[in-house]
N, C-alpha and C. Protein backbone atom coordinates (compact mmCIF):
# COMPACT_ATOMS: atom_id res chain seq x y z
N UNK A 1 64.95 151.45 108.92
CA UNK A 1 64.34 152.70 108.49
C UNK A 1 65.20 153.31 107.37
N UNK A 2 64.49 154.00 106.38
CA UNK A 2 65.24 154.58 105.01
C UNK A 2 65.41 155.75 105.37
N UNK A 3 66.70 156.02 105.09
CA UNK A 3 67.16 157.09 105.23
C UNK A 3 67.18 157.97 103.97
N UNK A 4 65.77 158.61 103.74
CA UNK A 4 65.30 159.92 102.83
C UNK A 4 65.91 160.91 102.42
N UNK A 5 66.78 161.66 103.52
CA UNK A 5 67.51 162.24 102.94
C UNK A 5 68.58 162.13 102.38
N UNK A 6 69.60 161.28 102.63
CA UNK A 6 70.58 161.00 101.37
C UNK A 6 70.31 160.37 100.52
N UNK A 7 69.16 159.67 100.32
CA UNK A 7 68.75 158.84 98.99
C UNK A 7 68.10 160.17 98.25
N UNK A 8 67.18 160.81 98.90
CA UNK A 8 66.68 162.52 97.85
C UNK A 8 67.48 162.75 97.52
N UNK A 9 68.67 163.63 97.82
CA UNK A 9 69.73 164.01 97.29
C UNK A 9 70.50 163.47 96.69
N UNK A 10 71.13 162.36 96.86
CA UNK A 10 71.66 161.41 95.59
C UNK A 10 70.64 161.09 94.67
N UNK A 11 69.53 161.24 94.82
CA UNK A 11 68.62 161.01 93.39
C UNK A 11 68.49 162.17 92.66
N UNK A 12 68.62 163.33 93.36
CA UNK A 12 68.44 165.17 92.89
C UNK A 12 69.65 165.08 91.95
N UNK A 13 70.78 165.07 92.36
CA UNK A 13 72.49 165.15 92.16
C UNK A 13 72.31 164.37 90.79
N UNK A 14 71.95 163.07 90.57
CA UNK A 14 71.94 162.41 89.78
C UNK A 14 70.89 162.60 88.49
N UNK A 15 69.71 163.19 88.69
CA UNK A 15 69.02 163.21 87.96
C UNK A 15 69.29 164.87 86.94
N UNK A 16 69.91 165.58 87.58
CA UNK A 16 70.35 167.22 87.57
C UNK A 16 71.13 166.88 86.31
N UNK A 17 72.51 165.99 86.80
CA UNK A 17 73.42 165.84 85.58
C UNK A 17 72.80 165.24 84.07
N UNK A 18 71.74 164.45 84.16
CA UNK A 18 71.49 164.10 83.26
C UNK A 18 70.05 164.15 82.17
N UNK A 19 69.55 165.23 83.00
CA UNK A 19 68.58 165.53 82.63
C UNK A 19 68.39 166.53 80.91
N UNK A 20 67.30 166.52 79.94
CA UNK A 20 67.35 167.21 79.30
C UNK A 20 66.50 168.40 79.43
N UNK A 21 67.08 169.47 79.07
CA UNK A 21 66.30 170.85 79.58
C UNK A 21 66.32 172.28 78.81
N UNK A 22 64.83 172.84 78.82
CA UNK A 22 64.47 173.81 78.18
C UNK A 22 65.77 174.90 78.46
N UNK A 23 65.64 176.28 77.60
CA UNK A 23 66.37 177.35 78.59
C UNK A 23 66.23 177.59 79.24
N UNK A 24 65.01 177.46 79.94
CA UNK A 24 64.32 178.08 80.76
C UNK A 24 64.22 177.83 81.97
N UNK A 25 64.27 176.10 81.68
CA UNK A 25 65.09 174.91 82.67
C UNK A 25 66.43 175.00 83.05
N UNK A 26 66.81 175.27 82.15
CA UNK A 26 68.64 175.57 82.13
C UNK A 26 68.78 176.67 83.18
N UNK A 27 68.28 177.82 83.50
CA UNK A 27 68.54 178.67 83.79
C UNK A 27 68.39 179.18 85.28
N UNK A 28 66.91 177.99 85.48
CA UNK A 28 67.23 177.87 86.77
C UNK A 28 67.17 176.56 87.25
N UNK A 29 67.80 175.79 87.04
CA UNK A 29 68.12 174.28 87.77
C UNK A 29 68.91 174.62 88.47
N UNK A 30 69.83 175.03 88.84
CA UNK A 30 70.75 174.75 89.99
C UNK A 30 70.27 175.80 91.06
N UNK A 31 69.72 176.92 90.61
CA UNK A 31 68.94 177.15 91.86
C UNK A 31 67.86 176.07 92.49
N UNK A 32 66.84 176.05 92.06
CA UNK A 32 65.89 174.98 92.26
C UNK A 32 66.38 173.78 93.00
N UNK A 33 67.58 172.93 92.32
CA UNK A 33 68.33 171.77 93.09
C UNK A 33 68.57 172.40 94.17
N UNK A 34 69.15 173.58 94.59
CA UNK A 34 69.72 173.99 96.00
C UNK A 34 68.84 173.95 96.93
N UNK A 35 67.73 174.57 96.67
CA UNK A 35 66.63 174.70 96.92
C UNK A 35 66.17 173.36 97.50
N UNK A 36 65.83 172.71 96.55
CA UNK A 36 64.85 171.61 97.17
C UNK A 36 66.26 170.18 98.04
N UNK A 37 67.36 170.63 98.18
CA UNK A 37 68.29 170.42 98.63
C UNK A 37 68.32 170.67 100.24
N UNK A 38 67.88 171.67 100.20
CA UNK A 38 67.38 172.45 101.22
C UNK A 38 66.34 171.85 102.21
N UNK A 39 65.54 172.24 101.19
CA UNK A 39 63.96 171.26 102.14
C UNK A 39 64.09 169.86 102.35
N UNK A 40 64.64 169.14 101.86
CA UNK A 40 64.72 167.78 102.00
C UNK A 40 65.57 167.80 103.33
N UNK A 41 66.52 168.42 103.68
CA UNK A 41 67.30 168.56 104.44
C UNK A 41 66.51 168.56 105.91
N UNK A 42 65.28 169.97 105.78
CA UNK A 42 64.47 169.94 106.95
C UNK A 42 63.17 169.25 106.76
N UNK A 43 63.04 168.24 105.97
CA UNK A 43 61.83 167.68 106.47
C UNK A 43 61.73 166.43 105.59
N UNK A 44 61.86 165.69 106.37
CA UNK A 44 61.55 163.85 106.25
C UNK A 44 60.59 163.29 105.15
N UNK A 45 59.38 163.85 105.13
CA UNK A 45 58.10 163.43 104.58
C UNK A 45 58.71 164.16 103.34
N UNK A 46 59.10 165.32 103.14
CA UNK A 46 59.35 165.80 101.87
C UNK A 46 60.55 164.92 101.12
N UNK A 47 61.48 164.56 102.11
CA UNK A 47 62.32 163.96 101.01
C UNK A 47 62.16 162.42 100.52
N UNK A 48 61.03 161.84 101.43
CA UNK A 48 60.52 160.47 101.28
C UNK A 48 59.52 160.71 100.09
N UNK A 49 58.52 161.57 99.64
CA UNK A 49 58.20 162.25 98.65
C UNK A 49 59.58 162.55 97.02
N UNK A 50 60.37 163.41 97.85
CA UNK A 50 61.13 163.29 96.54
C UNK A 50 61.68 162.15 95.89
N UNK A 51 62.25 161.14 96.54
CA UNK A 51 62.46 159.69 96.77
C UNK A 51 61.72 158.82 95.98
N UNK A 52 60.44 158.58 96.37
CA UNK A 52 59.44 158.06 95.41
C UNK A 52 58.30 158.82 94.56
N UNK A 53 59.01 160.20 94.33
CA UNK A 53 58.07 161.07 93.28
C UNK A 53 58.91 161.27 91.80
N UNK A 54 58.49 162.03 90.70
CA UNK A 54 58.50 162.05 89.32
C UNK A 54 60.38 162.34 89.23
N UNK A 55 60.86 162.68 87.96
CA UNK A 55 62.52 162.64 88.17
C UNK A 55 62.41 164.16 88.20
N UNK A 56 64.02 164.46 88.49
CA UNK A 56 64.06 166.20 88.83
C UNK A 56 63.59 166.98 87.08
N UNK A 57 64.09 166.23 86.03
CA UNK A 57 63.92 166.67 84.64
C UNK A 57 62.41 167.08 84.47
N UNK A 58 61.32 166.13 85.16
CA UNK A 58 60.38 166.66 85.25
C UNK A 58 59.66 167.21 85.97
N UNK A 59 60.22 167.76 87.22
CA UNK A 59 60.16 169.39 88.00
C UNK A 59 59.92 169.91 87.16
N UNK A 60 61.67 170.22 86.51
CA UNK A 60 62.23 171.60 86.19
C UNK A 60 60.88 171.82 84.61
N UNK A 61 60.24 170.96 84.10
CA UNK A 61 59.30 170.66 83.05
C UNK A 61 58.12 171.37 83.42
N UNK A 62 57.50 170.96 85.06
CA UNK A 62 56.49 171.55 85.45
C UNK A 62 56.77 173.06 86.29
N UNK A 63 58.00 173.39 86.57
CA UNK A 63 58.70 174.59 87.33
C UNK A 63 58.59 175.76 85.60
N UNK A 64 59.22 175.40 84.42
CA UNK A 64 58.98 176.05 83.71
C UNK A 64 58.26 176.22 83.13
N UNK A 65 57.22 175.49 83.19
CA UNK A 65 55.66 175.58 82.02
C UNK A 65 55.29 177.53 81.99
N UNK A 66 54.42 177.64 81.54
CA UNK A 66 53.55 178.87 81.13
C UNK A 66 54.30 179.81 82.26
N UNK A 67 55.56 179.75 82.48
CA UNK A 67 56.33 180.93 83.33
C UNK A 67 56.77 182.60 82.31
N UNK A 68 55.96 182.45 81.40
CA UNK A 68 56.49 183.56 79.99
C UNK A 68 57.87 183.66 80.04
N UNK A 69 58.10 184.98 79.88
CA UNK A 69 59.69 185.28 79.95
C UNK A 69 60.50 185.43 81.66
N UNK A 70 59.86 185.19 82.66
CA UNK A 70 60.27 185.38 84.02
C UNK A 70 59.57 184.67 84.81
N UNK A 71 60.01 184.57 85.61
CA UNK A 71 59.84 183.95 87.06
C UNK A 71 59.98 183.97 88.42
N UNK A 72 59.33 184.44 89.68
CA UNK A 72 60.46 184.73 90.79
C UNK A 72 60.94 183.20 91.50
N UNK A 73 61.99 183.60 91.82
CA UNK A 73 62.58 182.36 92.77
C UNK A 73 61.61 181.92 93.84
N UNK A 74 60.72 182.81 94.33
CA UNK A 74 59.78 182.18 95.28
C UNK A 74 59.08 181.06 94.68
N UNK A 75 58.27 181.57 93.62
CA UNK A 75 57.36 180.62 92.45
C UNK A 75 57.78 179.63 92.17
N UNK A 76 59.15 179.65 91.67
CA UNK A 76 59.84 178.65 90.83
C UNK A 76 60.07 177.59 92.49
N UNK A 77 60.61 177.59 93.43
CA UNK A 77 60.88 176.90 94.48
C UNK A 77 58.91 176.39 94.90
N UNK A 78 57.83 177.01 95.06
CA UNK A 78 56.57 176.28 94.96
C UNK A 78 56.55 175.36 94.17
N UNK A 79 56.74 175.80 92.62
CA UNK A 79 56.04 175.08 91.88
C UNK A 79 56.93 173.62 91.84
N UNK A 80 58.52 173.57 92.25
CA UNK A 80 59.21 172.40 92.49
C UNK A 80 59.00 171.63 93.61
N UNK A 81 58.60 172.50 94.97
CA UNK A 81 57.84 171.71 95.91
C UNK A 81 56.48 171.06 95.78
N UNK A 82 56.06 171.53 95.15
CA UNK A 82 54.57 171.17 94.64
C UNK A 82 54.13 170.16 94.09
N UNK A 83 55.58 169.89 92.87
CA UNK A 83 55.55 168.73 91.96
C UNK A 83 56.14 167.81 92.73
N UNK A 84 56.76 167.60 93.61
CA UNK A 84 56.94 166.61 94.43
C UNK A 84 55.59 166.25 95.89
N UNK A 85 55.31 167.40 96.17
CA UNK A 85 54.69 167.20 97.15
C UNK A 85 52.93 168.07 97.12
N UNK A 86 52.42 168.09 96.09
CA UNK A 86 51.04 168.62 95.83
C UNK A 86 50.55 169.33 97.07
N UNK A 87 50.08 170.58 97.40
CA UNK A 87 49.34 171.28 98.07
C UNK A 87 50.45 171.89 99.43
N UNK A 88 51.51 171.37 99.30
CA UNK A 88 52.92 171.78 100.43
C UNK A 88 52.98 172.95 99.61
N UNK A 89 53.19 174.37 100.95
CA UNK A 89 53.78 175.67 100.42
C UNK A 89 55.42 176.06 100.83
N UNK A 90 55.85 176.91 101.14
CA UNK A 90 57.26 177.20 101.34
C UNK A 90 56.74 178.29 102.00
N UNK A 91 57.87 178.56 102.37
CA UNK A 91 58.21 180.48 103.30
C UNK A 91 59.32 180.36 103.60
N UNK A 92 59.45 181.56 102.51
CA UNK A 92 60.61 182.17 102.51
C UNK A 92 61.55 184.02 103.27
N UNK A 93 62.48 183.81 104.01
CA UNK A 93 63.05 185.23 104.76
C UNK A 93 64.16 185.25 104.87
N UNK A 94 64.24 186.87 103.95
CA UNK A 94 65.37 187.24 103.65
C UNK A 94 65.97 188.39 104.60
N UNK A 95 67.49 188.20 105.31
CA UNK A 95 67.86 189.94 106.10
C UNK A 95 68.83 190.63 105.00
N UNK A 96 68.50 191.28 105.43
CA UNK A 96 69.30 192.29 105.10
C UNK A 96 70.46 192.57 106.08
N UNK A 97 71.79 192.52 105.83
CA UNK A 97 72.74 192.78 106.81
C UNK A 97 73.49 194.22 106.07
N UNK A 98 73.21 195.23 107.02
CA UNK A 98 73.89 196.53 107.16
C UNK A 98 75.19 196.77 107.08
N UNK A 99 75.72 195.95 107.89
CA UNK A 99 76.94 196.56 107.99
C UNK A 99 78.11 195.35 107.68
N UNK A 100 77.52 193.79 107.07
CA UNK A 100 78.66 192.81 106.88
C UNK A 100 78.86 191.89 108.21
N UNK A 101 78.65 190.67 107.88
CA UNK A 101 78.97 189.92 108.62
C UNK A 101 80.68 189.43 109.32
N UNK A 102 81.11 189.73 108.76
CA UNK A 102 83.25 190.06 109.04
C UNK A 102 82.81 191.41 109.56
N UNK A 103 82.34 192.30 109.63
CA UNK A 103 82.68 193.47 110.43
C UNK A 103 81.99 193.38 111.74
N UNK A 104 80.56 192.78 111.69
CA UNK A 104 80.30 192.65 113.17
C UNK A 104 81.47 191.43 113.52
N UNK A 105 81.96 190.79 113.90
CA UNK A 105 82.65 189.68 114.22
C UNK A 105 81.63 188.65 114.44
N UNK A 106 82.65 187.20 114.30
CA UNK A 106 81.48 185.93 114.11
C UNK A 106 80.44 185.84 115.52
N UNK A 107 81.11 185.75 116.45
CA UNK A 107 80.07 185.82 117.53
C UNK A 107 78.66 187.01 117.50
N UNK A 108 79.04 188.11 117.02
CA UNK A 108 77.80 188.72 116.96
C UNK A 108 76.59 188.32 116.58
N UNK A 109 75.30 188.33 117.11
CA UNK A 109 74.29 188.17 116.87
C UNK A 109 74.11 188.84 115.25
N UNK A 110 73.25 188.43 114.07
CA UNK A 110 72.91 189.07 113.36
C UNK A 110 71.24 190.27 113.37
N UNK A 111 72.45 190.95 112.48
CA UNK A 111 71.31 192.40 113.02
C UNK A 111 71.25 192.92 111.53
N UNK A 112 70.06 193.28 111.16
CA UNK A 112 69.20 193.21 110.22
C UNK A 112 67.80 193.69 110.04
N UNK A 113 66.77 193.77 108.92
CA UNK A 113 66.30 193.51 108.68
C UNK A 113 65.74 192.46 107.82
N UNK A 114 64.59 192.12 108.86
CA UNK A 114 63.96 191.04 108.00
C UNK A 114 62.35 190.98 107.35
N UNK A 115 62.78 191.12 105.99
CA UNK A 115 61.70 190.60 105.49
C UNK A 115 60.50 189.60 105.25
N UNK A 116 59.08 189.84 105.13
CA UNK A 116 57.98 188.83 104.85
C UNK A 116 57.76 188.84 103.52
N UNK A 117 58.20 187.85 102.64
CA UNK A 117 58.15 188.20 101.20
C UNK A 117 56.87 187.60 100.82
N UNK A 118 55.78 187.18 101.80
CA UNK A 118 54.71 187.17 101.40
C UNK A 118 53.77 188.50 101.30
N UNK A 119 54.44 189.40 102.13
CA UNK A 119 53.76 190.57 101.87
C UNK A 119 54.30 191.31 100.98
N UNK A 120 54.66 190.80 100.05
CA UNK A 120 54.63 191.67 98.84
C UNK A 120 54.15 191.02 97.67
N UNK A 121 53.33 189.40 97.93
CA UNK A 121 52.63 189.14 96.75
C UNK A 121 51.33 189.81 96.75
């Protein structure tokens, strides 16, 4: 059995360094790599997808198209899941920590709010 996720990621890693790229590309590739760094991490089919899908240079190609002058990180992380994996969405949640994670101490549970950042598209 192939093991997807370190072959995704050594193909991400590799294709990152040598890729050629817009500013626009430039600006957010290493978010994006983290990102889809990420997902490959939790899910098999996605990184067997990244594995035998297009190179990261042409993500970051279809991640920046008709984005005008901005982009949110939500979008930009779809439209890189997307190009690997057509009709796959993401969800994304963010807390908010109050008071610092060193001040509650490590054992503390985290306490927060948490956001649905779909309800604010």
């Amino acid at each position: 059995m192939a093991d997807y996720e370190t072959d995704a990621v050594q193909k991400l890693d590799a294709e990152y360094k040598k890729g050629s790229y817009d500013k626009y590309a430039q600006a957010m590739r290493g978010a994006v790599l983290k990102a889809l760094k990420d997902f490959v991490k939790q899910d098999a089919e996605f990184a067997q997808a990244v594995v035998q899908g297009g190179s990261f240079e042409d993500c970051m190609k279809a991640v920046a198209k008709n984005c005008g002058s901005s982009i949110s990180d939500l979008d930009a992380y779809r439209k890189a899941v997307q190009f690997y994996f057509p009709g796959a969405e993401i969800r994304m949640t963010m807390t908010i920590d109050l008071i610092g994670g060193a001040a509650a101490g490590e054992d503390a549970p985290p306490k927060g709010v948490v956001l649905d950042l779909w309800a604010l598209i």
